[in-house]
C-alpha atoms as a PDB file:
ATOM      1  CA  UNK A   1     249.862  99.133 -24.851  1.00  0.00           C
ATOM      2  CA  UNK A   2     252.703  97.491 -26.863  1.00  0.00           C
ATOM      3  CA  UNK A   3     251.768  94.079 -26.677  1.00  0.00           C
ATOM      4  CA  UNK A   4     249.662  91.327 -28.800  1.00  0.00           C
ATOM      5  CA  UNK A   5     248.194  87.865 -27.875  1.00  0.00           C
ATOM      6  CA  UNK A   6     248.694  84.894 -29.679  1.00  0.00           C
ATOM      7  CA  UNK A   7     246.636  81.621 -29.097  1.00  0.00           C
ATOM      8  CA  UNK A   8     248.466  78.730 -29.380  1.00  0.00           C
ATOM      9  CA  UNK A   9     248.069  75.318 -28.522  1.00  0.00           C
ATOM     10  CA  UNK A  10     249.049  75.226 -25.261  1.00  0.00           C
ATOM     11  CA  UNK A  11     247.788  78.139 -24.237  1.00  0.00           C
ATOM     12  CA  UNK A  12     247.768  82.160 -24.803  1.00  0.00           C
ATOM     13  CA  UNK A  13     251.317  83.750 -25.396  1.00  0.00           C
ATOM     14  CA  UNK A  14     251.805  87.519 -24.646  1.00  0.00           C
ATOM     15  CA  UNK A  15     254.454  89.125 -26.812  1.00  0.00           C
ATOM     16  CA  UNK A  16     256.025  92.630 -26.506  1.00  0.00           C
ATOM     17  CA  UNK A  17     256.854  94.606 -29.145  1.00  0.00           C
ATOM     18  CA  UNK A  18     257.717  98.009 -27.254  1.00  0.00           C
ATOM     19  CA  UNK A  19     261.417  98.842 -29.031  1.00  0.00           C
ATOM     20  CA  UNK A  20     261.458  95.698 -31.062  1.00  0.00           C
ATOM     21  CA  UNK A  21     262.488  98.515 -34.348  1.00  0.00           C
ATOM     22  CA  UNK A  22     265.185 100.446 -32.103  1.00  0.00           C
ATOM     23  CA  UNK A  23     266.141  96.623 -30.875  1.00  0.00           C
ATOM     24  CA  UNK A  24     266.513  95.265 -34.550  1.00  0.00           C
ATOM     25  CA  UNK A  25     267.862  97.985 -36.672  1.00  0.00           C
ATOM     26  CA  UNK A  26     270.965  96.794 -38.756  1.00  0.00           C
ATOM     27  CA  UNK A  27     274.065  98.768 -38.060  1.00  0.00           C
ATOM     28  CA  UNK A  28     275.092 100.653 -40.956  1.00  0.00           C
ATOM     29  CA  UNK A  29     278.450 101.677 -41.893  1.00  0.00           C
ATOM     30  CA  UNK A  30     279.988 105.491 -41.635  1.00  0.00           C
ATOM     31  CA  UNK A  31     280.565 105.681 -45.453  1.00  0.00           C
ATOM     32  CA  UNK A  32     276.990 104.284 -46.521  1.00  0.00           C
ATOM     33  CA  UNK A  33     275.604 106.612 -43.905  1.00  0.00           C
ATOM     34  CA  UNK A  34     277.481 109.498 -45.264  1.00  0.00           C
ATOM     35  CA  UNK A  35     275.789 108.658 -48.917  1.00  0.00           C
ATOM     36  CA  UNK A  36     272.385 108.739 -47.854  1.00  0.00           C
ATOM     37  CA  UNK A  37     272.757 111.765 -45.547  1.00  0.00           C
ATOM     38  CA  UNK A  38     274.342 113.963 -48.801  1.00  0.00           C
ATOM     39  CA  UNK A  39     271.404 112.506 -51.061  1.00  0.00           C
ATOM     40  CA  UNK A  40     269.894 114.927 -53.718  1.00  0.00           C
ATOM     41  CA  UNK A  41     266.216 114.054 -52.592  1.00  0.00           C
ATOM     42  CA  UNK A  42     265.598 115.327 -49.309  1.00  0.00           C
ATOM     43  CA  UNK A  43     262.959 112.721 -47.697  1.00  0.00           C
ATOM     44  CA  UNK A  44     266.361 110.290 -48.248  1.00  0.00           C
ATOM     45  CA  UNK A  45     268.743 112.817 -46.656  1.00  0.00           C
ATOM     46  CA  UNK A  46     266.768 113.814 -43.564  1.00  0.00           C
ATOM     47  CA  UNK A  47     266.135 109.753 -43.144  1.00  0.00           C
ATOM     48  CA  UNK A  48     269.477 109.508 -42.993  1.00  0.00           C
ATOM     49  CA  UNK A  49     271.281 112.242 -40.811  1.00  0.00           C
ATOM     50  CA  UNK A  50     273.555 111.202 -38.574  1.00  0.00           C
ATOM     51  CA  UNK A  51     273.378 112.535 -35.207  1.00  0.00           C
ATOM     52  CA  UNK A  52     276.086 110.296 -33.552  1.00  0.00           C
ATOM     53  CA  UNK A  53     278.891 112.150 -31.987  1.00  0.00           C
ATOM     54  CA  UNK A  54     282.166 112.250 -33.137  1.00  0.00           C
ATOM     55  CA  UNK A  55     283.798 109.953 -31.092  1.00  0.00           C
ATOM     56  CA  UNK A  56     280.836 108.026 -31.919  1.00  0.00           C
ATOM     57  CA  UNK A  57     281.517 108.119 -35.666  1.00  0.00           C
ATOM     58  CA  UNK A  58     285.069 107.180 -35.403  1.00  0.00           C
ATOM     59  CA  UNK A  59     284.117 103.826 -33.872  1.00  0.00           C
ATOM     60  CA  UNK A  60     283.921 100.857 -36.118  1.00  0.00           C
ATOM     61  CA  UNK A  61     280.257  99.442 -35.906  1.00  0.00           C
ATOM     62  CA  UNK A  62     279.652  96.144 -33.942  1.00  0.00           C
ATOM     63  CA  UNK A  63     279.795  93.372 -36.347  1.00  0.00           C
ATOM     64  CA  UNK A  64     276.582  90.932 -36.443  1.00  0.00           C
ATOM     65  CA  UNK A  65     278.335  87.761 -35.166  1.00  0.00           C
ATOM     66  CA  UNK A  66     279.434  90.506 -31.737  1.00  0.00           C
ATOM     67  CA  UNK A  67     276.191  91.733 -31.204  1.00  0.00           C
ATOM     68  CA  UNK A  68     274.726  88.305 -31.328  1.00  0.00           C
ATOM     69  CA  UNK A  69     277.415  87.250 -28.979  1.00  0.00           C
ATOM     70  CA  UNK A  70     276.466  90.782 -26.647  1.00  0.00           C
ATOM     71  CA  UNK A  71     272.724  89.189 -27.184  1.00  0.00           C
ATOM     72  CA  UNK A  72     273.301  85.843 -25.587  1.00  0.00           C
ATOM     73  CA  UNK A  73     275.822  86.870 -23.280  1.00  0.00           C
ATOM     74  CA  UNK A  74     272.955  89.057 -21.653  1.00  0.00           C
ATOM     75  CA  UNK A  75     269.690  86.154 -22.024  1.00  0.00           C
ATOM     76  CA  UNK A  76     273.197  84.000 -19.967  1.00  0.00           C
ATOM     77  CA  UNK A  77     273.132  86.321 -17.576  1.00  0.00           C
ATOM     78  CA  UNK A  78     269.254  86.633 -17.210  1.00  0.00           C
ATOM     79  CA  UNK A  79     268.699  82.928 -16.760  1.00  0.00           C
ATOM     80  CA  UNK A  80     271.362  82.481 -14.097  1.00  0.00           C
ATOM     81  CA  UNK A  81     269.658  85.241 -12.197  1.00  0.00           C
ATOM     82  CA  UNK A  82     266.190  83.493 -12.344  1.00  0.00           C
ATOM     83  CA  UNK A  83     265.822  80.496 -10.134  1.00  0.00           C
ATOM     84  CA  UNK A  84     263.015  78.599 -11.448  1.00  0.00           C
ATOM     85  CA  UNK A  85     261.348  75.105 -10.097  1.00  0.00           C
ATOM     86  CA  UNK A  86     260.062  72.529 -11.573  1.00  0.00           C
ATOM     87  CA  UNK A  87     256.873  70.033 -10.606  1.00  0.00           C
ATOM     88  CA  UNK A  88     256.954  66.496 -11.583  1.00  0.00           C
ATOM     89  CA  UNK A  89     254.013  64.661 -12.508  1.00  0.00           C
ATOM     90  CA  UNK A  90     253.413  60.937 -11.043  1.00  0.00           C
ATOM     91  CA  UNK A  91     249.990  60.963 -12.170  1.00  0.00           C
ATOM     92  CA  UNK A  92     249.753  60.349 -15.855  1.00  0.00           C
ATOM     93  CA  UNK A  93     247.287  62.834 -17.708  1.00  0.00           C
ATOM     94  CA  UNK A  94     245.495  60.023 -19.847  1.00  0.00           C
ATOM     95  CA  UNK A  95     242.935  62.973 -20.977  1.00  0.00           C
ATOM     96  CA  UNK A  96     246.032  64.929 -22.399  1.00  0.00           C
ATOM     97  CA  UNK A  97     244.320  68.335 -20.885  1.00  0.00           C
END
């Protein structure tokens, strides 16, 4: 179960946390990765190893402005596929429930 409840005001909110580390990891670059992966203390080094490909390797990493821009391209193209509806009130709620 990858999930925790939080009570707010308005009501219990479900969150998710399944992949939120592999979601949120910080791209690091080839030549800090190389440092760390050719460190003297080996709990650092095996941390470290870089199991990309090579083709992988000779890519430049995304910067964080383009994978923010990736990020709300794809919640864009999320919303536009839901088609939600809306209820409006003519009775005011003078108990505020």
């Amino acid at each position: 179960n990858f999930e925790f409840t939080i009570r707010h005001y308005a009501g219990d909110v479900t969150y998710e946390y399944e992949g939120f580390v592999e979601k949120n990891q910080d791209t690091l670059y080839n030549d800090l990765l190389l440092v760390m992966a050719t460190s003297t203390l080996p709990i650092i080094a095996e941390r470290f190893t870089d199991l990309r490909s090579e083709e992988e390797r000779a890519k430049r990493p995304l910067s964080v402005t383009t994978q923010f821009k990736q990020q709300v391209s794809n919640l864009i193209a999320t919303l536009e596929r839901c088609h939600p509806h809306y209820i409006r009130c003519i009775k005011p709620n003078s108990s505020k429930k």
